[in-house]
C-alpha atoms as a PDB file:
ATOM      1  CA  UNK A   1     -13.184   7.604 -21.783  1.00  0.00           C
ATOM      2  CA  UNK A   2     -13.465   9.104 -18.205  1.00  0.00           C
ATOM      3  CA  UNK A   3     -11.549   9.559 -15.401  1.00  0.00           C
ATOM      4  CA  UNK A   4     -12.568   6.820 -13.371  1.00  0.00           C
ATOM      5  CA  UNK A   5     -11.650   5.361 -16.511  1.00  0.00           C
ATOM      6  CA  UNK A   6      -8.280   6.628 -16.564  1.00  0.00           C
ATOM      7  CA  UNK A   7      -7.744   6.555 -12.637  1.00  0.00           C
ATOM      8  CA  UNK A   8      -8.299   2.404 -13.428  1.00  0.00           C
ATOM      9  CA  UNK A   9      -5.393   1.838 -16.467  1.00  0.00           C
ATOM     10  CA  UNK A  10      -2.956   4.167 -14.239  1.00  0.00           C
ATOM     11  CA  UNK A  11      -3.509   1.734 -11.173  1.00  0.00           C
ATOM     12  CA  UNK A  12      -2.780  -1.326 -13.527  1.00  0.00           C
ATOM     13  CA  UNK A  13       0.288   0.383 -15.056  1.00  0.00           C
ATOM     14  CA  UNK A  14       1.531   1.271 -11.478  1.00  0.00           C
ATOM     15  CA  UNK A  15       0.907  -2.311  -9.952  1.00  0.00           C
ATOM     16  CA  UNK A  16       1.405  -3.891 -13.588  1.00  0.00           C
ATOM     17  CA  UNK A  17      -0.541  -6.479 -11.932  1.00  0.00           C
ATOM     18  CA  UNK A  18      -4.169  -7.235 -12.423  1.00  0.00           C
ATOM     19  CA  UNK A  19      -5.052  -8.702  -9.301  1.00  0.00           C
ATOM     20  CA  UNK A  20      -3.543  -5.845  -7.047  1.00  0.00           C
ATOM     21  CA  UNK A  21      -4.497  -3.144  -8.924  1.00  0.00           C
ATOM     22  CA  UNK A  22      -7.957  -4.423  -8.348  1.00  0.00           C
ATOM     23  CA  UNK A  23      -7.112  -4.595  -4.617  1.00  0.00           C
ATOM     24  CA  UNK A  24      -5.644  -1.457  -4.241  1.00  0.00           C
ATOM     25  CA  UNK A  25      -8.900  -0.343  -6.270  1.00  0.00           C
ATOM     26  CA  UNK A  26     -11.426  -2.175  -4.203  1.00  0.00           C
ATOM     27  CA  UNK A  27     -12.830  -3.289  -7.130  1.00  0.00           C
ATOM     28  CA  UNK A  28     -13.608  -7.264  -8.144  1.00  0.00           C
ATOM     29  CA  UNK A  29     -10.835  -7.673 -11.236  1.00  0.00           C
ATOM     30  CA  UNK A  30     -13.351  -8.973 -13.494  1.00  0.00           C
ATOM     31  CA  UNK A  31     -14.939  -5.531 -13.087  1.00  0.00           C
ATOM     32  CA  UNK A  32     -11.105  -3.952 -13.309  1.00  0.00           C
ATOM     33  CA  UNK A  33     -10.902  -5.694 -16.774  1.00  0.00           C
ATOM     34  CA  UNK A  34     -14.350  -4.777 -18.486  1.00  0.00           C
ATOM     35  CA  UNK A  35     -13.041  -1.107 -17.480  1.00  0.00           C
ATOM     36  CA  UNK A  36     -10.132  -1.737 -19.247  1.00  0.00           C
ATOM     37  CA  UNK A  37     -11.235  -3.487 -22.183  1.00  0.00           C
ATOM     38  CA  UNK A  38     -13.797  -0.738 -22.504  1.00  0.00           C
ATOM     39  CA  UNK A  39     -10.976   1.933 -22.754  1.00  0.00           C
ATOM     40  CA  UNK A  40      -9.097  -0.026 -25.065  1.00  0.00           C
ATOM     41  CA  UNK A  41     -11.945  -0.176 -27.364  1.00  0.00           C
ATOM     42  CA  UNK A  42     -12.772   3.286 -26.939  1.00  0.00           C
ATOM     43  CA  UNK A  43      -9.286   4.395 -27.583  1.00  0.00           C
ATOM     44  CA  UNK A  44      -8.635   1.314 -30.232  1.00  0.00           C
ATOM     45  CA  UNK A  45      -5.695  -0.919 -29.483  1.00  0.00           C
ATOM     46  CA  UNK A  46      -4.371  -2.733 -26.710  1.00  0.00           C
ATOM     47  CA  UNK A  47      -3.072  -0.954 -23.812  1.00  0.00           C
ATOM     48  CA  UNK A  48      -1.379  -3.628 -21.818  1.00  0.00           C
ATOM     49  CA  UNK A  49       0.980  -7.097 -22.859  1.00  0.00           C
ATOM     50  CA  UNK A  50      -0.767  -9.610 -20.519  1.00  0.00           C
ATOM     51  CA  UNK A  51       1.264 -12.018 -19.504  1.00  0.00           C
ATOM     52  CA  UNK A  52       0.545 -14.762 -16.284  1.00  0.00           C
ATOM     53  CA  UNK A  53       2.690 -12.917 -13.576  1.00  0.00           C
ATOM     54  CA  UNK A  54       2.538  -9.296 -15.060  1.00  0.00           C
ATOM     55  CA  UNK A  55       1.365  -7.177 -17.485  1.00  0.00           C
ATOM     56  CA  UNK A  56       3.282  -4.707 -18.782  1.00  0.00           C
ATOM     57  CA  UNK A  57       2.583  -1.504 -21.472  1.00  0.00           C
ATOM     58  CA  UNK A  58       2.173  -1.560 -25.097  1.00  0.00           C
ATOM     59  CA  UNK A  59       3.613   1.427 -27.277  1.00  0.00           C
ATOM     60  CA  UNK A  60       0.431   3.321 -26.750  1.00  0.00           C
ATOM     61  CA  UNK A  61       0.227   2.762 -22.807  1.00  0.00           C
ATOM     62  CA  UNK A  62       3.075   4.260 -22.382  1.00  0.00           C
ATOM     63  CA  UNK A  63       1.499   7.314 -24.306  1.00  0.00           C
ATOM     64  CA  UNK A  64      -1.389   6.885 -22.773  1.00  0.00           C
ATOM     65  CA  UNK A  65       0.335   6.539 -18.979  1.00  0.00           C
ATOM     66  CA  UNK A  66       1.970   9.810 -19.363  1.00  0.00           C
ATOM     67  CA  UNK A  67      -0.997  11.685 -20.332  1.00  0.00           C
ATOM     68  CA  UNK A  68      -3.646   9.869 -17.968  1.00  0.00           C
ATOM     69  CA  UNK A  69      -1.345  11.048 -14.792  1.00  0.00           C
ATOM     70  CA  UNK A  70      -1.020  14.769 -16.003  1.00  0.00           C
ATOM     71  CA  UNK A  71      -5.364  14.482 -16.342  1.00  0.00           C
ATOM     72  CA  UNK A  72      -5.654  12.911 -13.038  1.00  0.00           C
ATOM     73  CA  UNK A  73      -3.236  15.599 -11.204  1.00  0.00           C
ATOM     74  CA  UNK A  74      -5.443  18.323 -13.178  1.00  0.00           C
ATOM     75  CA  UNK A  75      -8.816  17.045 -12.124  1.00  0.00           C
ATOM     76  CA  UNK A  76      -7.149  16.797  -8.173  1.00  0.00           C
ATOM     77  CA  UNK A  77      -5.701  20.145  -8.259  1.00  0.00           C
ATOM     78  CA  UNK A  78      -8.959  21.590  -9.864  1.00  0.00           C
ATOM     79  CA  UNK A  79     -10.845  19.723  -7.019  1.00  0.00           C
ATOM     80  CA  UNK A  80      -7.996  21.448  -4.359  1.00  0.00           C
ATOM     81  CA  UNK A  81      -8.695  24.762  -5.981  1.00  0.00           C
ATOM     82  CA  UNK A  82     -12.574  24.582  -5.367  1.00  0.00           C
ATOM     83  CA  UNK A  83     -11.846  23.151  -1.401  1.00  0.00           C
ATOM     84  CA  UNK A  84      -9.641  26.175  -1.219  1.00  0.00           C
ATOM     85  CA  UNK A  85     -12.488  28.584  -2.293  1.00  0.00           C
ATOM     86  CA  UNK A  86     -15.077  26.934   0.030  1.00  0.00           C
ATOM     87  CA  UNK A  87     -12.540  27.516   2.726  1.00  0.00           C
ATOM     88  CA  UNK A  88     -10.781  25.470   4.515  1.00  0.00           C
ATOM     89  CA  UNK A  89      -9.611  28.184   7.273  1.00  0.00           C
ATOM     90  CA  UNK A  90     -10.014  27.248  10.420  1.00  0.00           C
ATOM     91  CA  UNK A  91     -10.269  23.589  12.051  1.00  0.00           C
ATOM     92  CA  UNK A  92      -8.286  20.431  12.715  1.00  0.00           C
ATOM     93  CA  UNK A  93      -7.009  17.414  11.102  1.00  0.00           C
ATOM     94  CA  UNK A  94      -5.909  14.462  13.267  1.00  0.00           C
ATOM     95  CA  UNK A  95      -4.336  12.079  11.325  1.00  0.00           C
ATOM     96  CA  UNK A  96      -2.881   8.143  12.625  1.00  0.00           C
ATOM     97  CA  UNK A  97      -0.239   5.910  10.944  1.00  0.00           C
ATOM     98  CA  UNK A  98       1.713   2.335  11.566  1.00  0.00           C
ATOM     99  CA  UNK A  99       5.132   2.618  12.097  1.00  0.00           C
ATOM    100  CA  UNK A 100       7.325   1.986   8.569  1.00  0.00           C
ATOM    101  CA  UNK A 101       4.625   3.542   6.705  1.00  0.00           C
ATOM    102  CA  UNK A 102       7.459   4.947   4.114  1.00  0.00           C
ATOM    103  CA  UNK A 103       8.186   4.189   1.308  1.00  0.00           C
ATOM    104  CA  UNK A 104       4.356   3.891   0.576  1.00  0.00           C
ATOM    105  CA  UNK A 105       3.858   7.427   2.040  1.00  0.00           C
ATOM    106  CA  UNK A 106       6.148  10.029   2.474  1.00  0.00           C
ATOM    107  CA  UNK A 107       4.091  11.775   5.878  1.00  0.00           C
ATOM    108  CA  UNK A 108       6.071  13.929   7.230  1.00  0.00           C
ATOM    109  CA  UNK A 109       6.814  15.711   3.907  1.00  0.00           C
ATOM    110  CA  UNK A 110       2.856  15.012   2.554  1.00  0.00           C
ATOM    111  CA  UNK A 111       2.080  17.342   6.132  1.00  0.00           C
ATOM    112  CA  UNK A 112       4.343  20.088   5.550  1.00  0.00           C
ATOM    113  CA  UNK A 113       2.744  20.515   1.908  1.00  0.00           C
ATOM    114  CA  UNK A 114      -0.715  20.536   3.556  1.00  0.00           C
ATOM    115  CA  UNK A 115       0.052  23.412   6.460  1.00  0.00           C
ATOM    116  CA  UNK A 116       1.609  25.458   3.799  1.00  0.00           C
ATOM    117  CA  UNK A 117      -1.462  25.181   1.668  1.00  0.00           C
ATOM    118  CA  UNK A 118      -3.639  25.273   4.386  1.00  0.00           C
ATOM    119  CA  UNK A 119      -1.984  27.336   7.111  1.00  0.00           C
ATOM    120  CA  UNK A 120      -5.016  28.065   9.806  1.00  0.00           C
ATOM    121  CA  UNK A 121      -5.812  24.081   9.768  1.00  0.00           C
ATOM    122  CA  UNK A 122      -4.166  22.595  13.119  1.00  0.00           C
ATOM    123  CA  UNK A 123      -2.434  19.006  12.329  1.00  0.00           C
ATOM    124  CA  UNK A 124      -2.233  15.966  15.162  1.00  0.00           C
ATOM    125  CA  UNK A 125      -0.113  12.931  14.826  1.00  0.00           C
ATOM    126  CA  UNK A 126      -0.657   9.630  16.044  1.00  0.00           C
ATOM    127  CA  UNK A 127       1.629   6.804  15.240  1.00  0.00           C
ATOM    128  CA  UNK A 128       0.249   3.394  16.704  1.00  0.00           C
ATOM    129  CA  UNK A 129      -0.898  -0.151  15.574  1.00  0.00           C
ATOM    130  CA  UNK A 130      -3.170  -0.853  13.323  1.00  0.00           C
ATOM    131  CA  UNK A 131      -6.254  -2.346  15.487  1.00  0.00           C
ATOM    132  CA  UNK A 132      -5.730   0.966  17.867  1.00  0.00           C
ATOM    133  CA  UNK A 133      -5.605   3.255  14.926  1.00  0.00           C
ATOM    134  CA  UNK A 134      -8.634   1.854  13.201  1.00  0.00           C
ATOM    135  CA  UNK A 135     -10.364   1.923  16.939  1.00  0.00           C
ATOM    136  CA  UNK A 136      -9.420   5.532  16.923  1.00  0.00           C
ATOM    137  CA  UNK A 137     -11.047   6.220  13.840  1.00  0.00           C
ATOM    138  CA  UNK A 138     -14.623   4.169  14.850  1.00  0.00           C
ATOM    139  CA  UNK A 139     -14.419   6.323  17.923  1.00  0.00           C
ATOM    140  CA  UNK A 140     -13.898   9.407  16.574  1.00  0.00           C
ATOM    141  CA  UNK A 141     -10.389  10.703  17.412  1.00  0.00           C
ATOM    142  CA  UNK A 142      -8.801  10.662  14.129  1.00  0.00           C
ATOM    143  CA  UNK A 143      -9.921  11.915  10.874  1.00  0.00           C
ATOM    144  CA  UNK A 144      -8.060   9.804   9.272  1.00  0.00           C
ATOM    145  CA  UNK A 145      -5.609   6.494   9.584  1.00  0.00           C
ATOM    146  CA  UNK A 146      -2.986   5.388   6.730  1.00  0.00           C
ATOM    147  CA  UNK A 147      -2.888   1.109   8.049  1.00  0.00           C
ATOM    148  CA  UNK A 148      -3.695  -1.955   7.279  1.00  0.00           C
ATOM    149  CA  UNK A 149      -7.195  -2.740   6.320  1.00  0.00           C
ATOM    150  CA  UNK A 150      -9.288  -4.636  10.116  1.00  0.00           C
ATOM    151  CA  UNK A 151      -9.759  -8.100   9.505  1.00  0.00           C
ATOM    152  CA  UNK A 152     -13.169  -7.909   9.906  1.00  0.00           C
ATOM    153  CA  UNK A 153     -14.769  -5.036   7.577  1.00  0.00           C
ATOM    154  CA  UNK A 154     -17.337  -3.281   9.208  1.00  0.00           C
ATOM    155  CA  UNK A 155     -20.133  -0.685   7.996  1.00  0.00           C
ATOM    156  CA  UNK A 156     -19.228   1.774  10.018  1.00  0.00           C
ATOM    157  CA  UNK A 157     -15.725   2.934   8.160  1.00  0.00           C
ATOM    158  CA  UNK A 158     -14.924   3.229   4.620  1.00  0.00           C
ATOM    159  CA  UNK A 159     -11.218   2.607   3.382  1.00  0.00           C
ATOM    160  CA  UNK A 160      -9.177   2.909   0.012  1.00  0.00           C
ATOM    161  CA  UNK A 161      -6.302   0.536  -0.411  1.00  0.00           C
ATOM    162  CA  UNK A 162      -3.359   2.285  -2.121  1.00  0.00           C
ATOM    163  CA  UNK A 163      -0.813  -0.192  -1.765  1.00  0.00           C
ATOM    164  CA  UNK A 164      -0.828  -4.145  -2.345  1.00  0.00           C
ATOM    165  CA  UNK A 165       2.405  -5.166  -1.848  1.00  0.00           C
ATOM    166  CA  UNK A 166       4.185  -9.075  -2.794  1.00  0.00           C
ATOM    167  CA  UNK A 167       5.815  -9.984   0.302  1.00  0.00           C
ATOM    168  CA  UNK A 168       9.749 -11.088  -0.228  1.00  0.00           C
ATOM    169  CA  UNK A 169      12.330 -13.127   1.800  1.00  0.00           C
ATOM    170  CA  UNK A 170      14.982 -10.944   3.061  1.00  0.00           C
ATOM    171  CA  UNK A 171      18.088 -13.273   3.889  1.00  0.00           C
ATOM    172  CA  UNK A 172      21.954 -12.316   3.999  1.00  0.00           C
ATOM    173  CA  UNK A 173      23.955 -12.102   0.196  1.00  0.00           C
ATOM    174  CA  UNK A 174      25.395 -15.588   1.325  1.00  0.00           C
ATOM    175  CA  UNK A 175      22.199 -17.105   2.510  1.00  0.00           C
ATOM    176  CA  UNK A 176      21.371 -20.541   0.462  1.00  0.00           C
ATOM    177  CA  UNK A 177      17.955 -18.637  -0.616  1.00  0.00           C
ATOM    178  CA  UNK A 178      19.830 -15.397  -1.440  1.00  0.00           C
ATOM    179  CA  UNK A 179      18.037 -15.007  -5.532  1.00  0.00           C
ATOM    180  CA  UNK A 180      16.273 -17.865  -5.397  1.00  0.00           C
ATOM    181  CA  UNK A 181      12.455 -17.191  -7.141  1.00  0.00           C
ATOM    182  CA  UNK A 182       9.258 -19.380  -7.249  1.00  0.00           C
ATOM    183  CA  UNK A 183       9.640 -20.674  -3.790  1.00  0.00           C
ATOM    184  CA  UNK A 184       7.213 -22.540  -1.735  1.00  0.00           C
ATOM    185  CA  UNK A 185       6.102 -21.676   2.278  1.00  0.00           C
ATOM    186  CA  UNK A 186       7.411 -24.964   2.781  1.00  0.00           C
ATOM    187  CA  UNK A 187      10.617 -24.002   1.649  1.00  0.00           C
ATOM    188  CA  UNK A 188      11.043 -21.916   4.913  1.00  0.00           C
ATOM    189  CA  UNK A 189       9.750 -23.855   7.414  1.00  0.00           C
ATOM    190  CA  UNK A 190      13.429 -24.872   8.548  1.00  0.00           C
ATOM    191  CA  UNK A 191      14.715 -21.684   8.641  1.00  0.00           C
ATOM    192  CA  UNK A 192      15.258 -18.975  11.934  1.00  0.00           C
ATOM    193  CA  UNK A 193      13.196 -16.400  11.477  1.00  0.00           C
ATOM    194  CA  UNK A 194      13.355 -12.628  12.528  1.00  0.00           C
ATOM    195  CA  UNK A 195      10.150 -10.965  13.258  1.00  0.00           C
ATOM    196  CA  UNK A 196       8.217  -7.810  13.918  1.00  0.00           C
ATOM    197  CA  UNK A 197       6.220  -8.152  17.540  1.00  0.00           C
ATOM    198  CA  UNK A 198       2.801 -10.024  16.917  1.00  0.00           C
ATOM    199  CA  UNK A 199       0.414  -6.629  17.141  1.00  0.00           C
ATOM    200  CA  UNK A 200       2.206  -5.197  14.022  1.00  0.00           C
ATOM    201  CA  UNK A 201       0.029  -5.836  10.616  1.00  0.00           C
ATOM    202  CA  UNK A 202       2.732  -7.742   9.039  1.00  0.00           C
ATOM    203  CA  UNK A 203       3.471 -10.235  11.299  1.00  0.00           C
ATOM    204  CA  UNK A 204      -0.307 -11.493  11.695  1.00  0.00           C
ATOM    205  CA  UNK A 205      -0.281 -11.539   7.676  1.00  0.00           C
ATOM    206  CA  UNK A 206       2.990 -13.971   7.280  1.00  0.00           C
ATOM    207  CA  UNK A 207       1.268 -15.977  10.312  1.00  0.00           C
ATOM    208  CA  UNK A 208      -1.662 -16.418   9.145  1.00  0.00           C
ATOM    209  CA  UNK A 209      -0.328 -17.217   5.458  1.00  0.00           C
ATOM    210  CA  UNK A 210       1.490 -20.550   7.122  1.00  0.00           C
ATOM    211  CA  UNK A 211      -1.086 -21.082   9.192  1.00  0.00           C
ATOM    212  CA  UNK A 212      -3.626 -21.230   5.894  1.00  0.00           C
ATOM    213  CA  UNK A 213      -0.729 -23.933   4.750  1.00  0.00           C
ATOM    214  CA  UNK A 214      -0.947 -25.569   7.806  1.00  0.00           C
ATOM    215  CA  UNK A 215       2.821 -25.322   8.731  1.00  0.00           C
ATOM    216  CA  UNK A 216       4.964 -24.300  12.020  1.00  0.00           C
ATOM    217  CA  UNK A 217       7.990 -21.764  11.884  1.00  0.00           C
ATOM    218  CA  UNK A 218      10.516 -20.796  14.617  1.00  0.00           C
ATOM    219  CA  UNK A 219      10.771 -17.249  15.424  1.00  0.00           C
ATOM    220  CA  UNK A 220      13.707 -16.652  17.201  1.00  0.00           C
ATOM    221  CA  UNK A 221      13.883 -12.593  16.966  1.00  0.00           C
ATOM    222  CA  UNK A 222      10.688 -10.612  17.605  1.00  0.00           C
ATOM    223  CA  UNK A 223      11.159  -6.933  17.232  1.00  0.00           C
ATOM    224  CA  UNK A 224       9.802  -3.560  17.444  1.00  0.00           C
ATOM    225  CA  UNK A 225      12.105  -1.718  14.773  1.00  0.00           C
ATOM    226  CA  UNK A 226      11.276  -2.746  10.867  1.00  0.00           C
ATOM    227  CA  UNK A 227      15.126  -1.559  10.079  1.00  0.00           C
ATOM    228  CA  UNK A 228      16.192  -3.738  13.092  1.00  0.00           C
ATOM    229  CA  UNK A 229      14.171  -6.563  11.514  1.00  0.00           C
ATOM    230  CA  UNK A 230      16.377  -5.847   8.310  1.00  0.00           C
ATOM    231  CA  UNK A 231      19.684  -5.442  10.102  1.00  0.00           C
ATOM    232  CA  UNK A 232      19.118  -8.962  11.996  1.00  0.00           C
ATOM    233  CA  UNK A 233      18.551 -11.012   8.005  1.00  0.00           C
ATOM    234  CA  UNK A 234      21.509  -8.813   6.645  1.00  0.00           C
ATOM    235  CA  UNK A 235      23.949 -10.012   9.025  1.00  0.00           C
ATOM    236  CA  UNK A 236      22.612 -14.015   8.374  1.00  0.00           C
ATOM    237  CA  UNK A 237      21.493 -14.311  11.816  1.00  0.00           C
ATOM    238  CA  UNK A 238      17.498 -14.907  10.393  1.00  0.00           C
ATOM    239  CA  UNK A 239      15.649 -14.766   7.461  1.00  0.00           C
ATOM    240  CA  UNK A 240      12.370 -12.517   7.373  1.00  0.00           C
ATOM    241  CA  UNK A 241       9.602 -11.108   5.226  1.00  0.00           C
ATOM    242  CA  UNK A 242       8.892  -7.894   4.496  1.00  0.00           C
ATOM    243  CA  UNK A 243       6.950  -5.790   1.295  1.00  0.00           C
ATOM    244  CA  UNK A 244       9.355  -5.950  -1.663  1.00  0.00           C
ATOM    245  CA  UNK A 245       9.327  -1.706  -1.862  1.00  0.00           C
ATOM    246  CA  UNK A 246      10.741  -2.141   2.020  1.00  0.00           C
ATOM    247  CA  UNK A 247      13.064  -4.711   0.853  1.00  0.00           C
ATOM    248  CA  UNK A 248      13.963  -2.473  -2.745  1.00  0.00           C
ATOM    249  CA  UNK A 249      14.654   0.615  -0.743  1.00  0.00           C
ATOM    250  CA  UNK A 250      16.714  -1.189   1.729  1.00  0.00           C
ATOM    251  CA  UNK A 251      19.302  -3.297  -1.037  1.00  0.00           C
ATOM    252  CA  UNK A 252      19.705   0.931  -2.510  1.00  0.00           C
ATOM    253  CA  UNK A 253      20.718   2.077   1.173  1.00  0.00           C
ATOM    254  CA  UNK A 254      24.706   1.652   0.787  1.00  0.00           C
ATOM    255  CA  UNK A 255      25.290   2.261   4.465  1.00  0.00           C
ATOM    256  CA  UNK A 256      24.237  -0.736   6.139  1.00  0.00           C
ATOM    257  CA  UNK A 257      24.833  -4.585   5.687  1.00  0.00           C
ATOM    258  CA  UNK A 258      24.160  -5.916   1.932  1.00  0.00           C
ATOM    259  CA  UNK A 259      21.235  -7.989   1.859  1.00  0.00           C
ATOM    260  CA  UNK A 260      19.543 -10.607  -0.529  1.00  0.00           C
ATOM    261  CA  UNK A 261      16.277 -11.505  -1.368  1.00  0.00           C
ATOM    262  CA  UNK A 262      14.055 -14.448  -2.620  1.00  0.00           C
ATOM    263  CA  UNK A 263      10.466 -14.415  -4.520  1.00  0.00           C
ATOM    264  CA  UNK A 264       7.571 -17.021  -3.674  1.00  0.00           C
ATOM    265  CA  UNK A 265       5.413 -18.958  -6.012  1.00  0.00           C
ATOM    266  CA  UNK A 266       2.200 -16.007  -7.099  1.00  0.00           C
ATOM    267  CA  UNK A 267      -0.081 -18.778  -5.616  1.00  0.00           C
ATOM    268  CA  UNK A 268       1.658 -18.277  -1.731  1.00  0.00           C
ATOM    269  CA  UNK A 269       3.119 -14.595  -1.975  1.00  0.00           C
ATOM    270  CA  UNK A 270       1.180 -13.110   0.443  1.00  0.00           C
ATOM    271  CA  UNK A 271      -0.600  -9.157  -0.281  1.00  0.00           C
ATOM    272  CA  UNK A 272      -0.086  -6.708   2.366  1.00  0.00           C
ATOM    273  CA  UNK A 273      -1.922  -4.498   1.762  1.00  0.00           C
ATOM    274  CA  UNK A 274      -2.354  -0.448   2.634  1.00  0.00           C
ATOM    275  CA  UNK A 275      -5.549   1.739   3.294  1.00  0.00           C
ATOM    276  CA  UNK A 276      -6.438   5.070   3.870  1.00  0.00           C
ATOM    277  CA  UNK A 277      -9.260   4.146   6.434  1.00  0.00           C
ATOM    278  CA  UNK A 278     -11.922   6.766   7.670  1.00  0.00           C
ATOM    279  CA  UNK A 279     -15.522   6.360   9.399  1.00  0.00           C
ATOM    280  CA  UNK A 280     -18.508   6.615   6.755  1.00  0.00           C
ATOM    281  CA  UNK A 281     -19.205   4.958   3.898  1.00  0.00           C
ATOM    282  CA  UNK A 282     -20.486   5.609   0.314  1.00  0.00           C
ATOM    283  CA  UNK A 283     -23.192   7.364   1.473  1.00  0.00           C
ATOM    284  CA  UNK A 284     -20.982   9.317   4.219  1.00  0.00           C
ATOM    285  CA  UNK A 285     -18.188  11.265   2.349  1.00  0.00           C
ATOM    286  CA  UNK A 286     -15.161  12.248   4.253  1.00  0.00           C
ATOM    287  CA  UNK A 287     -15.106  15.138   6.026  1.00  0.00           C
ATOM    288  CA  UNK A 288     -13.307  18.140   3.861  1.00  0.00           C
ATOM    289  CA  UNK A 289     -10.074  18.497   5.897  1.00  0.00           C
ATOM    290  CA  UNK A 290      -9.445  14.588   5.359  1.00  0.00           C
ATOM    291  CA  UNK A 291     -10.560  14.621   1.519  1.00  0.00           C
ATOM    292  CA  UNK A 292      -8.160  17.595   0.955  1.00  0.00           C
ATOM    293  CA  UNK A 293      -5.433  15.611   2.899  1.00  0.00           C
ATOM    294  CA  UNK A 294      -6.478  12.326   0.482  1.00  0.00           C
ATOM    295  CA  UNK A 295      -6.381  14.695  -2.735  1.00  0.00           C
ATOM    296  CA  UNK A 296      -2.717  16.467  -1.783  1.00  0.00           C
ATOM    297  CA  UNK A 297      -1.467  12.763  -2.314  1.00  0.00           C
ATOM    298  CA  UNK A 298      -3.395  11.060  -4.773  1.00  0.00           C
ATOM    299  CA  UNK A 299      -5.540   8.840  -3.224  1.00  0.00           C
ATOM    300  CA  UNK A 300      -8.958   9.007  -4.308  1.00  0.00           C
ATOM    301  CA  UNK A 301     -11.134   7.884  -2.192  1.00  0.00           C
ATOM    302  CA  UNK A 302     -13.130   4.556  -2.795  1.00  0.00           C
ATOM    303  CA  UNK A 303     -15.295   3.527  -0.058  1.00  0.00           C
ATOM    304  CA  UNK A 304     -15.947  -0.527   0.599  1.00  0.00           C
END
């Protein structure tokens, strides 16, 4: 058992899902599974209840899942501890990040926790789209950009994904879809929809999805404003599609408009997905400031 061991069952407990753990891992899943059929014999007994939508934790993952977090935090703070020694005194981090980045990342809170454990380090703050972030990064003006992964993967920047995220329907409690699970794209080809402005991420993901299934949809609100987007479904006016943790967080907000959602079939959910992205690559580490910034929240780095 090691950590990268360990680092791999916490991702599947997290995601309880094979398939995105692997994602958010950047690792093929039949490599993901050897890893954790390895630990499982190592440790001898089954760690997860596989089932064909989810896995979930036996007994002893749970035991396990406890205890593999409180290593992992260990072996980052230990890692902090030695960055602190080498000094990190003096210099600059510049940092970019889409718009509605919570609830994957808490930033503004993650940045006060860095400058008060690394005072003399001088933060920027860029908040942009994702093509002009990851631009940024290629061209050298941020350390460091929390988006969505480029379309087209290039040599030249490294990335870990730490979030892959089912996307939901968002609809009004009285909507005819309000609950409804297993659904089809086709299902919601009729409908209005709300969405964000074509340069966001998200957008290009849900078009290209019907566009792989060869089917038209009307957009009839375009947006800048991902709580907008929200507001417009909740008061029945469209329907839209957002990350289920943007859709979770929203139903447990009490002071705006109710709203419902709906679940596609596994096969057509689309993945949005979340990266840390950086220029380098395996054989180009990040630079310290950036790898301190990863390790503060957890992220270890993985490059593609």
């Amino acid at each position: 058992m090691d950590l990268k061991q360990l680092e791999h069952f916490v991702a599947v407990a997290q995601e309880r899902h094979f398939t995105r753990a692997a994602r958010r891992l950047n690792l093929v899943q039949s490599g993901l599974s050897a890893s954790i059929r390895a630990l499982e014999e190592d440790l001898g007994g089954a760690l997860f209840i596989r089932s064909t939508r989810r896995v979930d934790l036996t007994p002893a993952g749970e035991v396990l899942f406890a205890q593999a977090r409180r290593v992992l935090a260990a072996a980052r703070d230990a890692r902090h501890a030695v960055t602190q020694v080498h000094g990190l005194a003096r210099g600059r981090l510049s940092i970019g990040a889409i718009h509605g980045l919570a609830p994957f990342v808490d930033l503004a809170s993650s940045l006060g926790q860095f400058r008060a454990a690394f005072g003399g380090i001088d933060i920027q703050l860029t908040l942009d789209g994702s093509r002009a972030l990851i631009d940024e990064v290629r061209e050298g003006r941020l350390d460091l950009a929390f988006t969505q992964p480029s379309d087209s993967p290039s040599d030249d920047l490294g990335s870990h994904i730490f979030a892959c995220e089912g996307i939901v329907v968002v609809c009004a409690t009285h909507h005819r879809l309000a609950g409804a699970s297993d659904l089809k794209l086709a299902d919601l080809r009729e409908e209005t929809f709300a969405d964000l402005r074509p340069e966001w991420s998200l957008r290009r993901l849900v078009d290209q999805s019907f566009a792989a299934a060869g089917l038209q949809r009307q957009t009839s609100f375009e947006v800048n404003d991902m709580p907008m987007l929200l507001e417009l479904a909740a008061q029945g006016l469209a329907i839209t599609m957002v990350p289920e943790s943007v859709a979770t967080a929203r139903m447990a907000d009490t002071r705006g408009a109710p709203i419902a959602t709906a679940t596609l079939l596994a096969a057509e959910e689309p993945c949005w997905e979340l990266a840390a992205v950086y220029k380098g690559s395996a054989g180009e580490p990040l630079i310290p400031v950036a790898r301190a910034f990863l390790d503060l929240l957890n992220l270890p780095v993985v490059a593609n």
